[in-house]
PDB file of N, CA and C in Angstrom:
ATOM      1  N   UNK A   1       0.854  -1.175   0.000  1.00  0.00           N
ATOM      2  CA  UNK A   1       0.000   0.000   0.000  1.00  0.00           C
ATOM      3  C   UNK A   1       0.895   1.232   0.000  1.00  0.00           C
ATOM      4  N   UNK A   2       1.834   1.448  -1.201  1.00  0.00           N
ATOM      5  CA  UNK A   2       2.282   2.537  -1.108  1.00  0.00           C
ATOM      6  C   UNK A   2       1.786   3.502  -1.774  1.00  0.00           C
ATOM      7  N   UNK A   3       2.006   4.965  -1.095  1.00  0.00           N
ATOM      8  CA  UNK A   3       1.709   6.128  -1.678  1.00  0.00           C
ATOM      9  C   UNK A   3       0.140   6.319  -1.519  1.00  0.00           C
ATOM     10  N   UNK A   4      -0.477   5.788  -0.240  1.00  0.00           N
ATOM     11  CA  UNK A   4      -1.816   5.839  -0.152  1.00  0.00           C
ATOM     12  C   UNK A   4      -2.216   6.665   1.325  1.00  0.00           C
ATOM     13  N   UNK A   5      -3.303   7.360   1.230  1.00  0.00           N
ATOM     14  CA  UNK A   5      -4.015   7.728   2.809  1.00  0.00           C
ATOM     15  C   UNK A   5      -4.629   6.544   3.391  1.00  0.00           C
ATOM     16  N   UNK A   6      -4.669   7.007   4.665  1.00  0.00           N
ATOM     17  CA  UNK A   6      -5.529   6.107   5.550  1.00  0.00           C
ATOM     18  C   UNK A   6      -6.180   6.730   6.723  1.00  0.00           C
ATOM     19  N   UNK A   7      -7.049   6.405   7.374  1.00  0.00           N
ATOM     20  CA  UNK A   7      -7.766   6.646   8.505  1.00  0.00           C
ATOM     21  C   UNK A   7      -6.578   6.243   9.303  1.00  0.00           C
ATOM     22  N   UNK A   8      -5.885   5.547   9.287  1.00  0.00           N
ATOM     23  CA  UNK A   8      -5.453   4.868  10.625  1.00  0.00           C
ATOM     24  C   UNK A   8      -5.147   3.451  10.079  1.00  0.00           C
ATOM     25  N   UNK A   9      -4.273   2.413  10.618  1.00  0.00           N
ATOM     26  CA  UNK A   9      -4.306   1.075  10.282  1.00  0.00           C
ATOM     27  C   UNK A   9      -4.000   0.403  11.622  1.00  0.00           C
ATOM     28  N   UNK A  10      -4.968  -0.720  11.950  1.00  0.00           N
ATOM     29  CA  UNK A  10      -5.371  -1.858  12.912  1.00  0.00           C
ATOM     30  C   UNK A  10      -4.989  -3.093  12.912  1.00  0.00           C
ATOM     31  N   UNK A  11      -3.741  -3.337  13.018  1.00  0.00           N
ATOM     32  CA  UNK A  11      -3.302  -5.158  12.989  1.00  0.00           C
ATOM     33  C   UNK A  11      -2.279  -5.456  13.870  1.00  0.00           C
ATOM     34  N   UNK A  12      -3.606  -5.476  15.483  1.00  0.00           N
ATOM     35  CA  UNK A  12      -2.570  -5.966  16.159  1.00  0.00           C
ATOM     36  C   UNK A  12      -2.661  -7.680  16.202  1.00  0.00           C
ATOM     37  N   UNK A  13      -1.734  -8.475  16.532  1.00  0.00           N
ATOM     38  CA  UNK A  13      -2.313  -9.906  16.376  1.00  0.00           C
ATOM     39  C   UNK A  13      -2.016 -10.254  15.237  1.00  0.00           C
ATOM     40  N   UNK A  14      -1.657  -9.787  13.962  1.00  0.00           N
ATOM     41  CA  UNK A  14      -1.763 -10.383  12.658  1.00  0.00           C
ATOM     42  C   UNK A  14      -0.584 -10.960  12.403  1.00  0.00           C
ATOM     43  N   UNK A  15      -0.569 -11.868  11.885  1.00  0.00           N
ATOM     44  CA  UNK A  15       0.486 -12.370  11.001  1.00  0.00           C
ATOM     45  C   UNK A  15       0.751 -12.614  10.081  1.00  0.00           C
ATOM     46  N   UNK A  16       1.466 -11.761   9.124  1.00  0.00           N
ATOM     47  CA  UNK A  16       1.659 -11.241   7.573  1.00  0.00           C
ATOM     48  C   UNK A  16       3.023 -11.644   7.250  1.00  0.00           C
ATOM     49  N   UNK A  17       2.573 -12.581   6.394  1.00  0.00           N
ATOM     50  CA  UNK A  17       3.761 -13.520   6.004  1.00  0.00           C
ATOM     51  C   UNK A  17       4.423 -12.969   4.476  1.00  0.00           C
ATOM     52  N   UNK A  18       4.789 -11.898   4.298  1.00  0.00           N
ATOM     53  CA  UNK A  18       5.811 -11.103   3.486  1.00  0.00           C
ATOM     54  C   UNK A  18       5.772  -9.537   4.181  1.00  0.00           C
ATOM     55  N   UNK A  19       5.995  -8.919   3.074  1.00  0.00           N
ATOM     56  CA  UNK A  19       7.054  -7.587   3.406  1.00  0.00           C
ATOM     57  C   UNK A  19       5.830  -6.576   3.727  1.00  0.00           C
ATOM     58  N   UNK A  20       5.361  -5.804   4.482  1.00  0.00           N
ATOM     59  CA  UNK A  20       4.582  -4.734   4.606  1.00  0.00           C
ATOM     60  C   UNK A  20       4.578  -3.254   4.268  1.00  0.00           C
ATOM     61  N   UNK A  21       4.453  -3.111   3.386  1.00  0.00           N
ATOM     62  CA  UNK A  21       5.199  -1.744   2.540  1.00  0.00           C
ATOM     63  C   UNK A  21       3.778  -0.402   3.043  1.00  0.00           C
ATOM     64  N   UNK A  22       4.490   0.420   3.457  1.00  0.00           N
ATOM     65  CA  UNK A  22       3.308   1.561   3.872  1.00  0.00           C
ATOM     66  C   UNK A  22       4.014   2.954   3.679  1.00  0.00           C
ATOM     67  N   UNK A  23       5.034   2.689   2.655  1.00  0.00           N
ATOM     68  CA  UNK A  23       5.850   3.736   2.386  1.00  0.00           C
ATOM     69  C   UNK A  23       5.303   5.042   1.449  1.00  0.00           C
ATOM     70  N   UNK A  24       5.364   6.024   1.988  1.00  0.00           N
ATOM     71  CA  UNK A  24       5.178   7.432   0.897  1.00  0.00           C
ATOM     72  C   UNK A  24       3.241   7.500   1.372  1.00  0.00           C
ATOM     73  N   UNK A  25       3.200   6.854   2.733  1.00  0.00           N
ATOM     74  CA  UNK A  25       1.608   7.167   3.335  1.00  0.00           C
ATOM     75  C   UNK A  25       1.310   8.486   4.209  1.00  0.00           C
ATOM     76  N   UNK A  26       0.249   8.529   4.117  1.00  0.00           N
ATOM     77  CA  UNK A  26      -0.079   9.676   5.404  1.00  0.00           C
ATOM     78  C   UNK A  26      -1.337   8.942   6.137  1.00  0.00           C
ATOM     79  N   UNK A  27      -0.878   8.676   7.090  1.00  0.00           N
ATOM     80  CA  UNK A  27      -1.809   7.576   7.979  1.00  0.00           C
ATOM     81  C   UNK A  27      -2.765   9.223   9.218  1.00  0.00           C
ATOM     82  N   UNK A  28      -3.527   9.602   8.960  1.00  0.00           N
ATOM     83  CA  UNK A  28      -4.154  10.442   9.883  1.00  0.00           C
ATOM     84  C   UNK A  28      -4.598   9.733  11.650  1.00  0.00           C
ATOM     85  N   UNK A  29      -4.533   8.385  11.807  1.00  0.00           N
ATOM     86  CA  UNK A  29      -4.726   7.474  12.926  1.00  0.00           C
ATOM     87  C   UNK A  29      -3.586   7.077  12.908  1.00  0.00           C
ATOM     88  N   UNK A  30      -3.849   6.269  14.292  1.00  0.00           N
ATOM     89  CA  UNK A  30      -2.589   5.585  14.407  1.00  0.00           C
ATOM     90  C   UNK A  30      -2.465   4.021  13.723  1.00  0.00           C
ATOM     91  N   UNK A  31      -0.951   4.153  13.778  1.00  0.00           N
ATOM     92  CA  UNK A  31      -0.393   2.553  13.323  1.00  0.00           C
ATOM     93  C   UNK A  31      -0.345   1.748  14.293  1.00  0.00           C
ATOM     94  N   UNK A  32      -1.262   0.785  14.301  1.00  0.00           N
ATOM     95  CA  UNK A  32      -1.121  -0.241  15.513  1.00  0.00           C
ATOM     96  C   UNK A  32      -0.854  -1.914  14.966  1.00  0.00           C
ATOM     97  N   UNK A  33       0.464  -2.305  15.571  1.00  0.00           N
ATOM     98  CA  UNK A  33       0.874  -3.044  15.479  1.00  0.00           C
ATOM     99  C   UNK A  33       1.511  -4.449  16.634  1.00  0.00           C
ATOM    100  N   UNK A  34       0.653  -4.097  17.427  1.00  0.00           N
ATOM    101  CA  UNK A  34       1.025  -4.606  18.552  1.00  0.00           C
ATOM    102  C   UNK A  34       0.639  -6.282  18.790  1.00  0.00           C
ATOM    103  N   UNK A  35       1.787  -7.021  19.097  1.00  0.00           N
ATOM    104  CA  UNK A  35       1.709  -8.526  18.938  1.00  0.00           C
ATOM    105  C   UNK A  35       1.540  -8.849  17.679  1.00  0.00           C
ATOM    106  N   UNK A  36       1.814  -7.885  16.642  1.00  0.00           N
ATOM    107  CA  UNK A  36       1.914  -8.848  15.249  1.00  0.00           C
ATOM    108  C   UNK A  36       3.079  -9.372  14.934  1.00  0.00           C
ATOM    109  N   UNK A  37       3.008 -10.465  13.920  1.00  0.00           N
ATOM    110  CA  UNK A  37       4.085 -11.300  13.185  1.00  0.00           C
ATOM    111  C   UNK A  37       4.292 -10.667  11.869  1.00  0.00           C
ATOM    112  N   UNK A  38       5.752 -10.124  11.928  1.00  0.00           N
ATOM    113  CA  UNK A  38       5.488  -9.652  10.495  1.00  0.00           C
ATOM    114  C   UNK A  38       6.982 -10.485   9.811  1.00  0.00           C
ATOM    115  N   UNK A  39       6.762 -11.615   8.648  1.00  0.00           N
ATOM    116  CA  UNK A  39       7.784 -12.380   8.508  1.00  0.00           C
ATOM    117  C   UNK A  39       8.293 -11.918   7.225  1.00  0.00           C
ATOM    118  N   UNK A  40       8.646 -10.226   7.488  1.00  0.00           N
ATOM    119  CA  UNK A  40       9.699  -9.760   6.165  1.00  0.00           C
ATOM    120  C   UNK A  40       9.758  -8.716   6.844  1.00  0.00           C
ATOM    121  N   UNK A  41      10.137  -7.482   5.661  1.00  0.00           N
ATOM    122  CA  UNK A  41      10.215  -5.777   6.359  1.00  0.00           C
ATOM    123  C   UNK A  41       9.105  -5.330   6.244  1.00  0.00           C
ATOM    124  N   UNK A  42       9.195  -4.435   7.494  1.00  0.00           N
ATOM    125  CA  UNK A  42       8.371  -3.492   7.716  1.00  0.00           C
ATOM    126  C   UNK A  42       9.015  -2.287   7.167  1.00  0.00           C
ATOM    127  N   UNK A  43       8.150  -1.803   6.106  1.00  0.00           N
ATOM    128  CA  UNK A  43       8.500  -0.523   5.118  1.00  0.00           C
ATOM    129  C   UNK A  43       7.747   1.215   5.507  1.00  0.00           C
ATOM    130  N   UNK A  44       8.529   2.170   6.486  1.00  0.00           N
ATOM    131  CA  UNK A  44       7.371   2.786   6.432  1.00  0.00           C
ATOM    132  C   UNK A  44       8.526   4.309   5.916  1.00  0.00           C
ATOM    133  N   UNK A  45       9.220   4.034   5.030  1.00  0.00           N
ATOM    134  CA  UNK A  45      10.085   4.975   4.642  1.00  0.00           C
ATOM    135  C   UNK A  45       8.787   6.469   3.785  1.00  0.00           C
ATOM    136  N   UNK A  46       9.343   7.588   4.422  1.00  0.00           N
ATOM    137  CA  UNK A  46       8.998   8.901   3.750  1.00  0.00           C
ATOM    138  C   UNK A  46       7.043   8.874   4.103  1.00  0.00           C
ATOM    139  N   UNK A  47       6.514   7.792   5.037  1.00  0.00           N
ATOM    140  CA  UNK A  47       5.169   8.545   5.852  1.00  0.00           C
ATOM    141  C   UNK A  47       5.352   8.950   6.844  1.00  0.00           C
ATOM    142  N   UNK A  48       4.028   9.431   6.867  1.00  0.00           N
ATOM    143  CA  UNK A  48       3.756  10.369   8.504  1.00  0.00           C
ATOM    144  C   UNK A  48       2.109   9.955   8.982  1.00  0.00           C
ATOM    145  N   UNK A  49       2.325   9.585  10.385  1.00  0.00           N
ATOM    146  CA  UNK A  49       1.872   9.096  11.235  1.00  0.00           C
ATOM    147  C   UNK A  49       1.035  10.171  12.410  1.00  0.00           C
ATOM    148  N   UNK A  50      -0.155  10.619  12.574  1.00  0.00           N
ATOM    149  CA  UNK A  50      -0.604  11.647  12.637  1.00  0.00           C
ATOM    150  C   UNK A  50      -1.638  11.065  13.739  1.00  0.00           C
ATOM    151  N   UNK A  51      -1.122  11.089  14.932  1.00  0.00           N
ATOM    152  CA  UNK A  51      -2.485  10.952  16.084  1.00  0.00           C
ATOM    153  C   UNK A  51      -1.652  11.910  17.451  1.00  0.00           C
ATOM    154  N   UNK A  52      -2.041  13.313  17.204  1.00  0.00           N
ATOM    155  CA  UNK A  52      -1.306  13.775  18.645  1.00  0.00           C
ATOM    156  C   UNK A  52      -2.765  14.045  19.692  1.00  0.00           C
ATOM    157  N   UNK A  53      -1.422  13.573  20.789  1.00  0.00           N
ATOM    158  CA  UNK A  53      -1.772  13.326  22.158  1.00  0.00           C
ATOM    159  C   UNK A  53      -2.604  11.804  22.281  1.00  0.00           C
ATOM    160  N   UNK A  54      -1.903  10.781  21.366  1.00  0.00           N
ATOM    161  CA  UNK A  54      -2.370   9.384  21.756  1.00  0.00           C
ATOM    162  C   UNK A  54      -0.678   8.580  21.482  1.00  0.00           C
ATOM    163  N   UNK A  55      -0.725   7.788  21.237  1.00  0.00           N
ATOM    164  CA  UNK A  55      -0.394   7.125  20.364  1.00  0.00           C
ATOM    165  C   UNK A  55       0.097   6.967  19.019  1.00  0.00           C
ATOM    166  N   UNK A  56       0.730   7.262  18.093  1.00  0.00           N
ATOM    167  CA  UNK A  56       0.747   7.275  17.017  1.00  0.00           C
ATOM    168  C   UNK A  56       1.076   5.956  16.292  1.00  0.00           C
ATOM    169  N   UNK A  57       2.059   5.319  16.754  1.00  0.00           N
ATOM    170  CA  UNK A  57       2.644   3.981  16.354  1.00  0.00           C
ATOM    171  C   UNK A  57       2.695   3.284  17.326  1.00  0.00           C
ATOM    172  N   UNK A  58       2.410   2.437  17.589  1.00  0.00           N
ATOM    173  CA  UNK A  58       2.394   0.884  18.377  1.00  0.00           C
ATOM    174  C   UNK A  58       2.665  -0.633  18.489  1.00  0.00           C
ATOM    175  N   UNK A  59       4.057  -0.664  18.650  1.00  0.00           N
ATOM    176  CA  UNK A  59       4.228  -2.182  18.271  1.00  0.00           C
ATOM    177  C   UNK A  59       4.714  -3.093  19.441  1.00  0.00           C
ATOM    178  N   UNK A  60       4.036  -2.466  20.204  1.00  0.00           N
ATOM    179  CA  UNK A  60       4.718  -3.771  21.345  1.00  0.00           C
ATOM    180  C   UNK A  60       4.594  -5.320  21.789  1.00  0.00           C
ATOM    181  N   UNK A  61       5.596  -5.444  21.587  1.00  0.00           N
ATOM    182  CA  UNK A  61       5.677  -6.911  21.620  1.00  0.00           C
ATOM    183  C   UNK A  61       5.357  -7.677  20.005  1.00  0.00           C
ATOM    184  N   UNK A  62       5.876  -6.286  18.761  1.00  0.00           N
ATOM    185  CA  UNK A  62       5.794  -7.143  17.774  1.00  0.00           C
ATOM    186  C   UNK A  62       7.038  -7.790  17.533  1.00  0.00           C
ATOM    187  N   UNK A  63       6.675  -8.395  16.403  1.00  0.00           N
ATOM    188  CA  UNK A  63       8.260  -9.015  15.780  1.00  0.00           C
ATOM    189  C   UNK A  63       8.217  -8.815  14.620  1.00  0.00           C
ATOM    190  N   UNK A  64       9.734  -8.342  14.110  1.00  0.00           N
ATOM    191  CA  UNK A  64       9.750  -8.084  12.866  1.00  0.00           C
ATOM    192  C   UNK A  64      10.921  -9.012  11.945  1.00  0.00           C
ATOM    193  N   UNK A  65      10.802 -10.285  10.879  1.00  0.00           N
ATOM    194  CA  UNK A  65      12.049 -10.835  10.965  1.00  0.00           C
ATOM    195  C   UNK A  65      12.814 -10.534  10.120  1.00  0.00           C
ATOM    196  N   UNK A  66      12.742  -9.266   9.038  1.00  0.00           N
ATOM    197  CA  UNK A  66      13.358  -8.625   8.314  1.00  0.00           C
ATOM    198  C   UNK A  66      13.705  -7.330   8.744  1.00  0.00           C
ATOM    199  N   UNK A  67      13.949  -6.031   7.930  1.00  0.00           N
ATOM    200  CA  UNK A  67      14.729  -5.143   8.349  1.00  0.00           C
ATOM    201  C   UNK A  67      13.290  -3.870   9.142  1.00  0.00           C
ATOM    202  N   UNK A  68      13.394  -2.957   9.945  1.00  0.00           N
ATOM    203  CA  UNK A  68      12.710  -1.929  10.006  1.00  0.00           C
ATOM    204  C   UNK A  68      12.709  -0.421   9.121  1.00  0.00           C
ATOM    205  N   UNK A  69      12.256  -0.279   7.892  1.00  0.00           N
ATOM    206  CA  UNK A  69      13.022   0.347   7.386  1.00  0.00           C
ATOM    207  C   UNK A  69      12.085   1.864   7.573  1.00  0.00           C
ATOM    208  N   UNK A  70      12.595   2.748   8.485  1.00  0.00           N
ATOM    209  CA  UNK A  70      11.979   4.320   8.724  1.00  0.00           C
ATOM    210  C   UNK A  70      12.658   5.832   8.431  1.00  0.00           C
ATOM    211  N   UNK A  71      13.302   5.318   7.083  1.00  0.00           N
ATOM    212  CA  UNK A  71      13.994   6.836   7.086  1.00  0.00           C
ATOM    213  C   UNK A  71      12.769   7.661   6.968  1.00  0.00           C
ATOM    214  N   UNK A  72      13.380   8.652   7.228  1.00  0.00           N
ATOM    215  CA  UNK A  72      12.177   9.669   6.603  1.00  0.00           C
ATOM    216  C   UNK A  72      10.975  10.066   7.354  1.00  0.00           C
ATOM    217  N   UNK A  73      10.906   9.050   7.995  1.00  0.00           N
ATOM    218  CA  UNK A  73       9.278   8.739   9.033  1.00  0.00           C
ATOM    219  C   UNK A  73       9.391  10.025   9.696  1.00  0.00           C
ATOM    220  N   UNK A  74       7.977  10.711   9.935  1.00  0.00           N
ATOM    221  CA  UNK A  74       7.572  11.638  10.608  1.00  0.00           C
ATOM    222  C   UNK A  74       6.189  11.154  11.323  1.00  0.00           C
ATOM    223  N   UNK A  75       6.294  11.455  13.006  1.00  0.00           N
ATOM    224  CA  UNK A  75       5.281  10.790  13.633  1.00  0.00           C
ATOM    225  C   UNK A  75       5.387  12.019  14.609  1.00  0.00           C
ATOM    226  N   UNK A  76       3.815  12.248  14.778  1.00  0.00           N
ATOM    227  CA  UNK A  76       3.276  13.130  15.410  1.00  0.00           C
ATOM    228  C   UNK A  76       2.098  12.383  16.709  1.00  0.00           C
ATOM    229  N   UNK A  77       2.651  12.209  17.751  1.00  0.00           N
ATOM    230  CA  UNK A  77       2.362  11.384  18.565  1.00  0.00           C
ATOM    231  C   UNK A  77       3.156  10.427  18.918  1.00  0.00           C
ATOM    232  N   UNK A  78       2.476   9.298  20.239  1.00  0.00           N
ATOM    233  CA  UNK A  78       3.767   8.460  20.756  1.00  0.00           C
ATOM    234  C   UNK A  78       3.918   7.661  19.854  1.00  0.00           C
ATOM    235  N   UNK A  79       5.573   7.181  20.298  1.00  0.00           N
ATOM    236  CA  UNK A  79       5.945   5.767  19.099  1.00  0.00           C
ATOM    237  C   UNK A  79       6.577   5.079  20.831  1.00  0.00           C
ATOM    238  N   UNK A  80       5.416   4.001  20.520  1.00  0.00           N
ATOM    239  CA  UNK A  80       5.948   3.206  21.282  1.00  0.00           C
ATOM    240  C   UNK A  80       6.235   1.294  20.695  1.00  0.00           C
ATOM    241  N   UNK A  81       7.788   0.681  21.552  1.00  0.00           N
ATOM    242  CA  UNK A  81       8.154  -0.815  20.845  1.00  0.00           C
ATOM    243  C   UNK A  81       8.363  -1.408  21.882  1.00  0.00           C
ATOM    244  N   UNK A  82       7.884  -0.679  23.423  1.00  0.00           N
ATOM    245  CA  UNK A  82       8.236  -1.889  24.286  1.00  0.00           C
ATOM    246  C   UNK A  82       8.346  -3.418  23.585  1.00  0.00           C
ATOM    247  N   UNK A  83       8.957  -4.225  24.067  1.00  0.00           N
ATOM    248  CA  UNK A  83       9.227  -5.342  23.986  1.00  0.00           C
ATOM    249  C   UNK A  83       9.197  -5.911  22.409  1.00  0.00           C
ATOM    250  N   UNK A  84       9.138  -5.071  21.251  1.00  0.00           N
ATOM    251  CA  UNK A  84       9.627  -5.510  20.418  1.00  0.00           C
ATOM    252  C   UNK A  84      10.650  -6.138  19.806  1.00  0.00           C
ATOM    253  N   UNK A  85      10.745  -6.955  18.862  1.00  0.00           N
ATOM    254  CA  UNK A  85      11.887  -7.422  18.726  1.00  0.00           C
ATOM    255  C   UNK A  85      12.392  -7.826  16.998  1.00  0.00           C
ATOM    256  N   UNK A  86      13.407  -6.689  16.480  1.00  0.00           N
ATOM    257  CA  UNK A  86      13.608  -7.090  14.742  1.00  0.00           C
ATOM    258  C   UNK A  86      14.927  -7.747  14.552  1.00  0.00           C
ATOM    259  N   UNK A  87      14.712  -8.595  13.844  1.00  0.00           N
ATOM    260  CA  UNK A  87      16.400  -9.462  13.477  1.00  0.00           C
ATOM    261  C   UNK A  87      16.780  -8.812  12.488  1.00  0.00           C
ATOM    262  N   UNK A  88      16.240  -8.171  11.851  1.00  0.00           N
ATOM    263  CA  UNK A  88      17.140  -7.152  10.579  1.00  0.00           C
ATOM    264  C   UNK A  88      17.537  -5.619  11.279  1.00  0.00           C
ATOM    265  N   UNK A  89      17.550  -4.813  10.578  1.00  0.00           N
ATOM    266  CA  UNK A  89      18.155  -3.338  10.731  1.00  0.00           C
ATOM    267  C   UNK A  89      16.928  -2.212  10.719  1.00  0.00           C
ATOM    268  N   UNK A  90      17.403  -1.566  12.038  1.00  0.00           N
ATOM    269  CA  UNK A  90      15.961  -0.445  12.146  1.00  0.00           C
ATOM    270  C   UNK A  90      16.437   0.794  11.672  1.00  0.00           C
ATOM    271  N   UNK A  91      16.184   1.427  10.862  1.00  0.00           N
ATOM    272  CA  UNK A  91      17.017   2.133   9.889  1.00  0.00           C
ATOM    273  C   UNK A  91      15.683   3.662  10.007  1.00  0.00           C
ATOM    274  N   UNK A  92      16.273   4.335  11.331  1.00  0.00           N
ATOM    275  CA  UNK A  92      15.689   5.826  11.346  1.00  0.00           C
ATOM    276  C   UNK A  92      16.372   7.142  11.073  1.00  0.00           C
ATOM    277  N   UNK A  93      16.688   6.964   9.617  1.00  0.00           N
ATOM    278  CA  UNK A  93      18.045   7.842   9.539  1.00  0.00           C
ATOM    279  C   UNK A  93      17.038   8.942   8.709  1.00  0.00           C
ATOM    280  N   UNK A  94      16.925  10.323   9.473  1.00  0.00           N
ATOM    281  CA  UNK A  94      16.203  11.294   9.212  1.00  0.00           C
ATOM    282  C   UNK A  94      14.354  11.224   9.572  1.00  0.00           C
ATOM    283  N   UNK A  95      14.299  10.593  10.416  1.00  0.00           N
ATOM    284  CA  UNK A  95      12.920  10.779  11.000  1.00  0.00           C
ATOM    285  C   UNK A  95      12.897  11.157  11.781  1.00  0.00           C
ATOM    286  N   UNK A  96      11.375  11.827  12.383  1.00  0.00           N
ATOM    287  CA  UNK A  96      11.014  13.179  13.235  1.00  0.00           C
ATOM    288  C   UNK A  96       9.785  12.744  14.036  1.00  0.00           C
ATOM    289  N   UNK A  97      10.276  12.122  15.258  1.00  0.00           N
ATOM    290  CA  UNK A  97       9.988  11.463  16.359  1.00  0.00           C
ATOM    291  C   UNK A  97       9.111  12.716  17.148  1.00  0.00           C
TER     292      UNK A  97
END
């Protein structure tokens, strides 16, 4: 789903067995990702993540078994990964936390 809007996206629990591409989005809700399986990269290079004074991103206790890839990412609201865990590379080189 690149280069698309969204309300918001909801998958906590899921398990998505390739790459999750959400790159070049403007998500107006938050990204919730909490306890999902994600068995490739998580792509969220050049969106922005738009829920202030909640939440914005949420992945705790996901897993990611490819790379995290967030240049660029702009998130307006919390980013929280308690207990997350990626075996590839979390790559936040120029994002605005």
């Amino acid at each position: 789903m690149t280069g698309c809007g969204l309300p918001g996206l909801v998958a906590d629990a899921a398990q998505i067995d390739a790459r999750l591409a959400l790159s070049r989005c403007r998500l107006t809700g938050p990204l919730v990702l909490t306890r999902a399986q994600l068995n490739g990269d998580l792509d969220l290079r050049d969106t922005t993540v738009t829920a202030p004074g909640g939440e914005a991103v949420s992945a705790v206790h996901a897993t990611v078994d490819g790379d995290a890839l967030c240049t660029n990412l702009t998130v307006d609201g919390g980013f929280r990964l308690s207990g997350a865990s990626m075996d590839g590379e979390f790559d936040l080189e120029g994002a605005a936390l």
